[in-house]
N, C-alpha and C. Protein backbone atom coordinates (compact mmCIF):
# COMPACT_ATOMS: atom_id res chain seq x y z
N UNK A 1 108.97 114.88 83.65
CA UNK A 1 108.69 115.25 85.03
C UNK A 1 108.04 114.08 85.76
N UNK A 2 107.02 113.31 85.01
CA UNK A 2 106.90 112.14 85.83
C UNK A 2 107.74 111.45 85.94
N UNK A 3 108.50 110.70 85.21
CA UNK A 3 109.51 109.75 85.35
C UNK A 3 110.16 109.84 86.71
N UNK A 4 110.74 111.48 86.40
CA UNK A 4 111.11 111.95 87.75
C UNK A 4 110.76 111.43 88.87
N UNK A 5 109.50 111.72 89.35
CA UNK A 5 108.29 111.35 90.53
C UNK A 5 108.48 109.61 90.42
N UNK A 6 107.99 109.17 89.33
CA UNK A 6 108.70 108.12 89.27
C UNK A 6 109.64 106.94 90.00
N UNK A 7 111.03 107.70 89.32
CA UNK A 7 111.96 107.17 90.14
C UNK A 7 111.99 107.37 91.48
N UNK A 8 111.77 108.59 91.93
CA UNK A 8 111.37 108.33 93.65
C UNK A 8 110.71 107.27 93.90
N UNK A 9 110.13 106.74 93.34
CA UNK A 9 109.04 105.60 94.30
C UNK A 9 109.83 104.26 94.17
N UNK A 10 111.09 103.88 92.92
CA UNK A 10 111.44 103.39 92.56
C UNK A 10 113.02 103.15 93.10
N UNK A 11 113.12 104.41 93.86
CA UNK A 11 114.44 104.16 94.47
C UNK A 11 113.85 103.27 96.06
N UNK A 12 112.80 103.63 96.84
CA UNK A 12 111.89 103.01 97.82
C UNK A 12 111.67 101.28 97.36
N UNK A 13 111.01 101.24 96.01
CA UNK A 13 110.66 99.91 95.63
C UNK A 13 112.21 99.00 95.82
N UNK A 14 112.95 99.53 94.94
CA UNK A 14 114.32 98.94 94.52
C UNK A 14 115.14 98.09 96.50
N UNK A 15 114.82 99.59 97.42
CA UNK A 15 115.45 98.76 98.02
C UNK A 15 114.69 97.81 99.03
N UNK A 16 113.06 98.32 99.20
CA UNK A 16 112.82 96.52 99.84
C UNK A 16 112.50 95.32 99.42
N UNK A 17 112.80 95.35 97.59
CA UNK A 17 113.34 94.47 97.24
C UNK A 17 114.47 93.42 97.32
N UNK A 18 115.14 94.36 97.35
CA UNK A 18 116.49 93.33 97.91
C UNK A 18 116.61 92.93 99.27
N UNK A 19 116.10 94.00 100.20
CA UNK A 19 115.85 93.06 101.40
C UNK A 19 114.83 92.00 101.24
N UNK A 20 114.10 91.67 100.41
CA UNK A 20 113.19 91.15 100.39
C UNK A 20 113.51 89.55 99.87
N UNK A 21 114.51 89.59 99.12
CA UNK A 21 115.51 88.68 98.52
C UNK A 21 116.06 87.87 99.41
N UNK A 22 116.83 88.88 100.29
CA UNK A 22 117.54 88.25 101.60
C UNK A 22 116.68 87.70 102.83
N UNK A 23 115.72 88.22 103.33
CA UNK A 23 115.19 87.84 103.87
C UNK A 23 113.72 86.53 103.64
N UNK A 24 113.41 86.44 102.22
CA UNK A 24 112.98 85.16 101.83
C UNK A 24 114.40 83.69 101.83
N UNK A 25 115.44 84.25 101.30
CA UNK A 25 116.33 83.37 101.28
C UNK A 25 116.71 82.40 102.59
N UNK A 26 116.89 83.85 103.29
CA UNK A 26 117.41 83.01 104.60
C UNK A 26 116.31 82.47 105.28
N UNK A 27 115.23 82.23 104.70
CA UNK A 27 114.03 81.76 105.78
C UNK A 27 113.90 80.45 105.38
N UNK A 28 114.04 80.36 103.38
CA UNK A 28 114.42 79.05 103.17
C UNK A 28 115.40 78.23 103.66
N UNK A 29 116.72 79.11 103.98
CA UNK A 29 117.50 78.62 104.00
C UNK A 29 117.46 77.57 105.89
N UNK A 30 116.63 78.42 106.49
CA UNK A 30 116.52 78.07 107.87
C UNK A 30 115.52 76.97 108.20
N UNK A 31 114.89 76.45 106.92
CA UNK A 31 113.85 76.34 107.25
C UNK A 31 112.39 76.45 107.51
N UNK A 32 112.59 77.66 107.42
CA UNK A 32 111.06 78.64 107.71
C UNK A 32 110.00 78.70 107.00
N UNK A 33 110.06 77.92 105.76
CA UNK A 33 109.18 78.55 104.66
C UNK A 33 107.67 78.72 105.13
N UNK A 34 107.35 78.22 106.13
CA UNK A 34 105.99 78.32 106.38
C UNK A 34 105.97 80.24 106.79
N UNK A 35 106.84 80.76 107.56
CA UNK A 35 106.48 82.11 107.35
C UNK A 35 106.78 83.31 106.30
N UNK A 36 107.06 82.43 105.60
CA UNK A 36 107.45 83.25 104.16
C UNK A 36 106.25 83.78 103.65
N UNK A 37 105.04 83.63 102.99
CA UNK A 37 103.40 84.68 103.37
C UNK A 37 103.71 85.94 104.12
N UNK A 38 103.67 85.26 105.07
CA UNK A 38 103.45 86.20 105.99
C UNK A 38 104.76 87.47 106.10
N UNK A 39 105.60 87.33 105.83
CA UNK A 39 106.89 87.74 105.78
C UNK A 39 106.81 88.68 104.75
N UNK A 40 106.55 87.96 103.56
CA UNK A 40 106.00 88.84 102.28
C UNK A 40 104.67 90.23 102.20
N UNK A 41 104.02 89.33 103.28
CA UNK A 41 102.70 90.46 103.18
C UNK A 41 103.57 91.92 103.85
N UNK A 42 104.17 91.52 105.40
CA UNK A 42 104.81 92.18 106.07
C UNK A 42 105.40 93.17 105.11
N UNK A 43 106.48 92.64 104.42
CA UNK A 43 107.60 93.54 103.51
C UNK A 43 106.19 94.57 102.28
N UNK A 44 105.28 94.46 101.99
CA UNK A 44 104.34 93.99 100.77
C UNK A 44 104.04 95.70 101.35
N UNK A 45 103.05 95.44 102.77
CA UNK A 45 102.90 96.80 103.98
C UNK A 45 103.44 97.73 103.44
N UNK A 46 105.05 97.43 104.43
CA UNK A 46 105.96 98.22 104.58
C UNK A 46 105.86 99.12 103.32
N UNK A 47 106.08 98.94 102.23
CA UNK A 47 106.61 98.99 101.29
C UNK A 47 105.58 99.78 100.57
N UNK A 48 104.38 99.56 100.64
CA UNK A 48 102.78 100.50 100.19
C UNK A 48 103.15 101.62 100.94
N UNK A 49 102.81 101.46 102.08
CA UNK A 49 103.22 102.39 103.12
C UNK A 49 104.38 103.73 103.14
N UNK A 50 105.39 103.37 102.29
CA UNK A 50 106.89 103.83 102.20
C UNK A 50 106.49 104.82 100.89
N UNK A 51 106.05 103.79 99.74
CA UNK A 51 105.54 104.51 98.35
C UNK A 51 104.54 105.80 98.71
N UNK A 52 103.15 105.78 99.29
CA UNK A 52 102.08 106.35 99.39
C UNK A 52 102.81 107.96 100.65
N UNK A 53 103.91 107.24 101.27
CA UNK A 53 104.25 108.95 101.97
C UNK A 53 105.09 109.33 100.93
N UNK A 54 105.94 108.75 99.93
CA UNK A 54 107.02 109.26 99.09
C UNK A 54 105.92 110.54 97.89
N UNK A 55 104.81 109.35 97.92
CA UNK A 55 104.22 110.12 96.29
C UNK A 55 102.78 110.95 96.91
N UNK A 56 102.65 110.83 98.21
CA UNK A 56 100.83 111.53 98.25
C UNK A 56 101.26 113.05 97.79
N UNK A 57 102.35 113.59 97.12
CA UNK A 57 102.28 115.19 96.57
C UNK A 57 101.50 114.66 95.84
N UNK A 58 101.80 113.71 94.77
CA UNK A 58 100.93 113.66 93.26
C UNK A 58 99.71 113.52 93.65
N UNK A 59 99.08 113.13 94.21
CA UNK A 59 97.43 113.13 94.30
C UNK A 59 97.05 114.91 94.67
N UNK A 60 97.65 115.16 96.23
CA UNK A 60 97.28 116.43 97.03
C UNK A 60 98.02 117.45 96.21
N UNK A 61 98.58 117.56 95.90
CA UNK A 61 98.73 118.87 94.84
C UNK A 61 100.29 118.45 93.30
N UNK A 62 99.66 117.94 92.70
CA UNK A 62 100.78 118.08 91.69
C UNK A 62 100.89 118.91 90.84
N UNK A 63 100.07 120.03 90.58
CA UNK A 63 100.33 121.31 89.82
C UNK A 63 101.48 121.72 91.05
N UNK A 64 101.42 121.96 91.89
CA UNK A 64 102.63 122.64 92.19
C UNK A 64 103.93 121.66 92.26
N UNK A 65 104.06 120.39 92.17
CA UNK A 65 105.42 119.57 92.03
C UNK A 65 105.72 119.54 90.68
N UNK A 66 104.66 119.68 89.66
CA UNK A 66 105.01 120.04 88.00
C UNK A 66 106.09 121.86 88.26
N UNK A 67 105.06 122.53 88.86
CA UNK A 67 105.63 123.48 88.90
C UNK A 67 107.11 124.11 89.11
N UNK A 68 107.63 123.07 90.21
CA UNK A 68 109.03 123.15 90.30
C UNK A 68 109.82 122.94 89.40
N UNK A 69 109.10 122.26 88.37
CA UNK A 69 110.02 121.86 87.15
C UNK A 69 109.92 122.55 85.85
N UNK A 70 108.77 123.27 85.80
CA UNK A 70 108.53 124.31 84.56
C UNK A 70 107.03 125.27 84.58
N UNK A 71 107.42 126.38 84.04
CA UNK A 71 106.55 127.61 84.41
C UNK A 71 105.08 127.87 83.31
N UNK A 72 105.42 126.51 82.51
CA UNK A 72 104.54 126.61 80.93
C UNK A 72 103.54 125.68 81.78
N UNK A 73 102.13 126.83 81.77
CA UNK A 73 101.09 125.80 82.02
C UNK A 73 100.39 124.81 81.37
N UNK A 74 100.80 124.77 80.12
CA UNK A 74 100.21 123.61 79.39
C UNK A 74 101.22 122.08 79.83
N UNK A 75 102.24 122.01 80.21
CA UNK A 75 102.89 121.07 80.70
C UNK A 75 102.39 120.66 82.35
N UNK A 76 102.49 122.07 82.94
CA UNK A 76 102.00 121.84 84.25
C UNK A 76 100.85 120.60 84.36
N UNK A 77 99.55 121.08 83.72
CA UNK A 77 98.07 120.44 83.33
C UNK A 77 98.59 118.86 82.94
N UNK A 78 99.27 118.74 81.99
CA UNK A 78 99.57 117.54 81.13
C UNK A 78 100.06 116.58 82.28
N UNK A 79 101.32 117.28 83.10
CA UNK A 79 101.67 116.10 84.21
C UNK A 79 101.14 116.39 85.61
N UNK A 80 100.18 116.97 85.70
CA UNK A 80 99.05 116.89 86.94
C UNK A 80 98.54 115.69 86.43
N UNK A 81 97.80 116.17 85.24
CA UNK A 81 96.87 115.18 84.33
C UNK A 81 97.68 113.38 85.00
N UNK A 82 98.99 113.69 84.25
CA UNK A 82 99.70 112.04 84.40
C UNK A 82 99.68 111.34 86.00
N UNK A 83 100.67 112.20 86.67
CA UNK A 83 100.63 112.21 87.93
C UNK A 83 99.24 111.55 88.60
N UNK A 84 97.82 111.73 88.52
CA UNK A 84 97.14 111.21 89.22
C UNK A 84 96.77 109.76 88.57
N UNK A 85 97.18 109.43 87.54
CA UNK A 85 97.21 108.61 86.90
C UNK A 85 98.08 107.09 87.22
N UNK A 86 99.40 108.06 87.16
CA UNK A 86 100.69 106.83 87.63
C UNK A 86 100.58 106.37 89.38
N UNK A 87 100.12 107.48 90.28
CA UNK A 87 100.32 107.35 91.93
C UNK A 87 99.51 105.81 91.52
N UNK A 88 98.04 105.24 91.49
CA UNK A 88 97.82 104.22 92.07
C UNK A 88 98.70 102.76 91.48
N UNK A 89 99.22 102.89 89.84
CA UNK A 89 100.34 102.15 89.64
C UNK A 89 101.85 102.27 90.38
N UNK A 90 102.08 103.21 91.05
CA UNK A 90 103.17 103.23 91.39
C UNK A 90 103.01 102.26 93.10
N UNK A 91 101.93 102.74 93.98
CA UNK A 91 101.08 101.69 94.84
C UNK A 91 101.13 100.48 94.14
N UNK A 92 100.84 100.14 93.29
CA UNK A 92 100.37 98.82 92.71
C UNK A 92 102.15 98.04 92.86
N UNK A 93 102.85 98.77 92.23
CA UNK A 93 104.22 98.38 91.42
C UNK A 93 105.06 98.17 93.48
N UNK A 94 104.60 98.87 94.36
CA UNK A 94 104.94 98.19 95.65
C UNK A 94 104.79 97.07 96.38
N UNK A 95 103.74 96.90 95.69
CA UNK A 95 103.31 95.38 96.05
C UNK A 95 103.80 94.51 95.36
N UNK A 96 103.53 94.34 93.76
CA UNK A 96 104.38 93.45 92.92
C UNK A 96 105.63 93.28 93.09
N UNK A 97 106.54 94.46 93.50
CA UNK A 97 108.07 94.71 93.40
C UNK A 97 108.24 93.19 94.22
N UNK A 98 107.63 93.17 95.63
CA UNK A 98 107.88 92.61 96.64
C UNK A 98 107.67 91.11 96.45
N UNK A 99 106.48 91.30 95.46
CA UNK A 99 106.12 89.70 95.08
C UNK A 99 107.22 89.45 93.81
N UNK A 100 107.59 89.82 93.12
CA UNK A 100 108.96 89.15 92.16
C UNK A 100 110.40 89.11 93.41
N UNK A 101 110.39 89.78 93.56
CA UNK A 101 111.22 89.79 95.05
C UNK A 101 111.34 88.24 95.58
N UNK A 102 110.33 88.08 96.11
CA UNK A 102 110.05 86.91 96.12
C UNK A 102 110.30 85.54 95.68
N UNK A 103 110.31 85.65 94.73
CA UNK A 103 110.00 84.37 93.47
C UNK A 103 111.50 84.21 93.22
N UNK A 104 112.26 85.70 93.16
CA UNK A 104 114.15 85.71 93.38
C UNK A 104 114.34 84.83 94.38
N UNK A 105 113.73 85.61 95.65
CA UNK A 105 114.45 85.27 96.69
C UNK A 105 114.38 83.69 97.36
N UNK A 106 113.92 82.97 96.38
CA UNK A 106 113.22 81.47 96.63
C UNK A 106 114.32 80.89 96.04
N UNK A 107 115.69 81.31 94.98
CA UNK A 107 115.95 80.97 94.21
C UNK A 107 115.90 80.68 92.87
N UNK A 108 114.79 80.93 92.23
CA UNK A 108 114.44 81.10 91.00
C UNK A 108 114.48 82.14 89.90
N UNK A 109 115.82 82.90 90.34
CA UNK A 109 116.31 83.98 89.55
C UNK A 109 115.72 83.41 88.22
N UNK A 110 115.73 82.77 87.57
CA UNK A 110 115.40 82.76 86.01
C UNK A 110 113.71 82.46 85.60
N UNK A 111 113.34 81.97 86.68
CA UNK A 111 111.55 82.11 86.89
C UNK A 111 111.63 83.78 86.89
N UNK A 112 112.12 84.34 87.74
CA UNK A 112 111.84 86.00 87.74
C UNK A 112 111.85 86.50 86.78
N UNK A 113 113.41 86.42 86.01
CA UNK A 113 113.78 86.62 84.62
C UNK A 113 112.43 86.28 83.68
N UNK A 114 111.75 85.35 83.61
CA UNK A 114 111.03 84.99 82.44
C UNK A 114 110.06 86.10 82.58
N UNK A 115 109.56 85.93 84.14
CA UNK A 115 108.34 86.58 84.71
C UNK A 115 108.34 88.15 84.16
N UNK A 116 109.62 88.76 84.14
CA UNK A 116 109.70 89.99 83.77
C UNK A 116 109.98 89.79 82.14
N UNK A 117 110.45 89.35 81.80
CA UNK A 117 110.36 89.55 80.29
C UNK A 117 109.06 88.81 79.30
N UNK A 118 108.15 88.10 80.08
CA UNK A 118 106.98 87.75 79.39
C UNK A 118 106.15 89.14 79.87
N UNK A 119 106.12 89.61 81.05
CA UNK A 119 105.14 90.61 81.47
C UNK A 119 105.97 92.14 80.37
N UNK A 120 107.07 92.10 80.31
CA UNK A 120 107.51 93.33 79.77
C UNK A 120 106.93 93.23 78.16
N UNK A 121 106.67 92.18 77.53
CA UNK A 121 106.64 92.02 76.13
C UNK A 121 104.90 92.45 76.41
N UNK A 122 104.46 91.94 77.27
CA UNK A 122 102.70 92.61 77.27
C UNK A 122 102.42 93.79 77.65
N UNK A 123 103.81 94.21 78.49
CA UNK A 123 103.25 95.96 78.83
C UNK A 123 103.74 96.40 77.18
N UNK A 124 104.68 96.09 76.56
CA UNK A 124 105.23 96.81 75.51
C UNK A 124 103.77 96.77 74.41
N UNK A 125 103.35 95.72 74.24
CA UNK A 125 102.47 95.72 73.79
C UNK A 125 101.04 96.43 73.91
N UNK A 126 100.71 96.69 75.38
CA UNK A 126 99.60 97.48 75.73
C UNK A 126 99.75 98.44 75.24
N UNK A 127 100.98 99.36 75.74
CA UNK A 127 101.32 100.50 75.10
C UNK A 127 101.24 100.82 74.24
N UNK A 128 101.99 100.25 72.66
CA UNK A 128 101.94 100.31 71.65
C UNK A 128 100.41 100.20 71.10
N UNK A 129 99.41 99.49 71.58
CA UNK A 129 98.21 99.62 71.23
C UNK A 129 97.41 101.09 72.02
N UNK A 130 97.76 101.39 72.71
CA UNK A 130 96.75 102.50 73.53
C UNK A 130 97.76 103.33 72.68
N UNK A 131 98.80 103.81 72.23
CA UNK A 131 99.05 104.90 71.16
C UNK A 131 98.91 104.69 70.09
N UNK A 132 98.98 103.49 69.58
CA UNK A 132 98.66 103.63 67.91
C UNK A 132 97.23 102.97 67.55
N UNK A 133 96.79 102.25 68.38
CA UNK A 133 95.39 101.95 67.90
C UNK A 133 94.25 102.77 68.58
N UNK A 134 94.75 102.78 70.00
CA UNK A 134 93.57 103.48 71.09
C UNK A 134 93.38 104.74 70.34
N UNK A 135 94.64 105.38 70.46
CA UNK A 135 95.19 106.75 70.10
C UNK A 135 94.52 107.62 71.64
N UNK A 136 95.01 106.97 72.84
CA UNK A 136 94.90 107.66 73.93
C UNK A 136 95.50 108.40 74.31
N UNK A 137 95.32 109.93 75.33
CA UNK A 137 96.21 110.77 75.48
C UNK A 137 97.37 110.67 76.32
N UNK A 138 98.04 110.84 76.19
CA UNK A 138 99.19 110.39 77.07
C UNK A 138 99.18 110.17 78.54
N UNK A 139 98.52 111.07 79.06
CA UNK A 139 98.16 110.24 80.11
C UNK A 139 97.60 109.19 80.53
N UNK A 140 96.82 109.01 79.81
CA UNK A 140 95.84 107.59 80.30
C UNK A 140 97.10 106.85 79.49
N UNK A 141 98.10 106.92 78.68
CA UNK A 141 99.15 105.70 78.38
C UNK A 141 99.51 105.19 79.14
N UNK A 142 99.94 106.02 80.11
CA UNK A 142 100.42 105.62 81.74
C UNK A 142 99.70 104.79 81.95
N UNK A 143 98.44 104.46 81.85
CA UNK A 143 97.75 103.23 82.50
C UNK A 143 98.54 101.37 81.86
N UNK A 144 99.37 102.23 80.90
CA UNK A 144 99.89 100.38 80.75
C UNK A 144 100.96 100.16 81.54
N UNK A 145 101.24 100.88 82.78
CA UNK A 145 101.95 100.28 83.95
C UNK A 145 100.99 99.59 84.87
N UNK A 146 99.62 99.58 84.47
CA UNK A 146 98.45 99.30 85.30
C UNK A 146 98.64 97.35 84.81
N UNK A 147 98.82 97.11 83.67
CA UNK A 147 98.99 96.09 83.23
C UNK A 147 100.40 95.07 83.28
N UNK A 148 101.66 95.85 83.06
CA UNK A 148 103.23 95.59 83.72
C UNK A 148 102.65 94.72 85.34
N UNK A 149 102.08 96.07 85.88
CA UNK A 149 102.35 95.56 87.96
C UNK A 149 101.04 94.30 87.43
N UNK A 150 100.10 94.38 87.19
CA UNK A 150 99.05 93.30 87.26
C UNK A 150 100.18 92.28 86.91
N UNK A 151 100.27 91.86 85.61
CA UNK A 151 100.26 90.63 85.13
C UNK A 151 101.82 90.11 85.96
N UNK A 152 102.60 91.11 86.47
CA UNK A 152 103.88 90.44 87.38
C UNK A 152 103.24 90.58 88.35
N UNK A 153 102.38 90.80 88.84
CA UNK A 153 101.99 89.65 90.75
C UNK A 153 101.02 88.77 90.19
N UNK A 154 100.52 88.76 89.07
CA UNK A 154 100.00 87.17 88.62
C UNK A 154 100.42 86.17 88.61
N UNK A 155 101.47 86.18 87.62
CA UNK A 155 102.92 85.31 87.62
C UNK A 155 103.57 84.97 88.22
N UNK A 156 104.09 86.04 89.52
CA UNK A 156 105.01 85.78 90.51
C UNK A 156 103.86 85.02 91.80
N UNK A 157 102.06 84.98 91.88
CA UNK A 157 101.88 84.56 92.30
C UNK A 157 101.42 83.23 92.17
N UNK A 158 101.18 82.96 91.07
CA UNK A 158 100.92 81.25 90.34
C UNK A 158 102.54 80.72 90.78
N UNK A 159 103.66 81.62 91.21
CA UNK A 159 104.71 80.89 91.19
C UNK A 159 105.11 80.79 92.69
N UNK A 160 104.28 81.33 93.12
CA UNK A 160 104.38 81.49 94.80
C UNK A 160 103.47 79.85 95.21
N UNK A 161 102.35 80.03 94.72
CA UNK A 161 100.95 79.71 95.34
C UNK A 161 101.27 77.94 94.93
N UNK A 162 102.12 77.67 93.94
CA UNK A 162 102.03 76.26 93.70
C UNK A 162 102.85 75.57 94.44
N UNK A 163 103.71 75.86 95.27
CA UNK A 163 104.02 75.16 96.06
C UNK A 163 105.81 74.49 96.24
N UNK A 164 106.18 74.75 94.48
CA UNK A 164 107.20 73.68 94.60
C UNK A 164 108.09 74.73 94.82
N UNK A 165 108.28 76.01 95.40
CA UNK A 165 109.67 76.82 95.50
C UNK A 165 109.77 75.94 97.21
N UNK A 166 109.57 75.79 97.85
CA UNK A 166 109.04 75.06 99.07
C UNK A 166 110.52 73.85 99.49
N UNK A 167 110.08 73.28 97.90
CA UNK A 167 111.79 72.19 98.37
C UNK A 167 112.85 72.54 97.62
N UNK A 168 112.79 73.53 97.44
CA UNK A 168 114.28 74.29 96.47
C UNK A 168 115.64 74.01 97.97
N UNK A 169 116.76 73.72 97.27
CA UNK A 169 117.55 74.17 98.41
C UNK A 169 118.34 75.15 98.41
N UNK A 170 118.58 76.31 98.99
CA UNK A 170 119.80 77.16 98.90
C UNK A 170 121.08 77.35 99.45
């Protein structure tokens, strides 16, 4: 049932990403890079903004959006429980989306690529430690998307902030 909730925020993320692609591109491509920041923060907004009306059920009542999906209250509890858990990663994962977005849309598809598969090998890892070593309850597992969105706007911003996507040409 979260996943569910989830992917809503993820169908929102997914697409001002790709505008986000296009519209970094063509700014390089024009020239513009000096408003590319700013462009980013813009899309970065939007995009918090878009997530936080998609998901404020999960904070303001998610026993009843569990509810639509099953009548057993011990599940209900479990993904209330999750639900308030995932909303501020799923916020978080709007902002990052926009910043790998980014780092694409500069041309550096394979900087992105790394960016996501070095950050995916540390969320895999968080995880695997908060269930088999933490032995945390499943909800608070959810918090190793807290670590996924961190460490990809770290990355994507050490790859922003240094400067050399700047003379890429596209």
């Amino acid at each position: 049932i979260v996943r569910n909730m989830y992917m809503l925020c993820c169908v929102s993320v997914g697409g001002i990403s790709t505008a986000t692609k296009t519209y970094v591109s063509a700014l390089i491509a024009e020239g513009r890079q000096h408003e590319l920041h700013r462009t980013m923060f813009r899309l970065m907004v939007l995009n918090f903004a878009g997530i936080a009306c998609l998901s404020h059920g999960l904070w303001l009542y998610p026993e009843w959006i569990a509810g639509q999906f099953t009548s057993d209250a011990g599940v209900i509890q479990r993904t209330a429980d999750s639900m308030l858990v995932v909303l501020p990663a799923m916020l978080g994962f709007s902002l990052t989306g926009v910043m790998l977005s980014t780092v694409e849309g500069c041309g550096a598809a394979m900087r992105g690529f790394v960016i996501e598969a070095t950050t995916g090998v540390i969320y895999i890892l968080a995880a695997w430690w908060m269930v088999h070593e933490a032995h945390w309850p499943i909800h608070w597992v959810w918090a190793s998307d807290y670590v996924y969105f961190f460490f990809l706007g770290v990355f994507s911003l050490i790859f922003l902030f240094n400067g050399r996507w700047k003379y890429r040409k596209i």
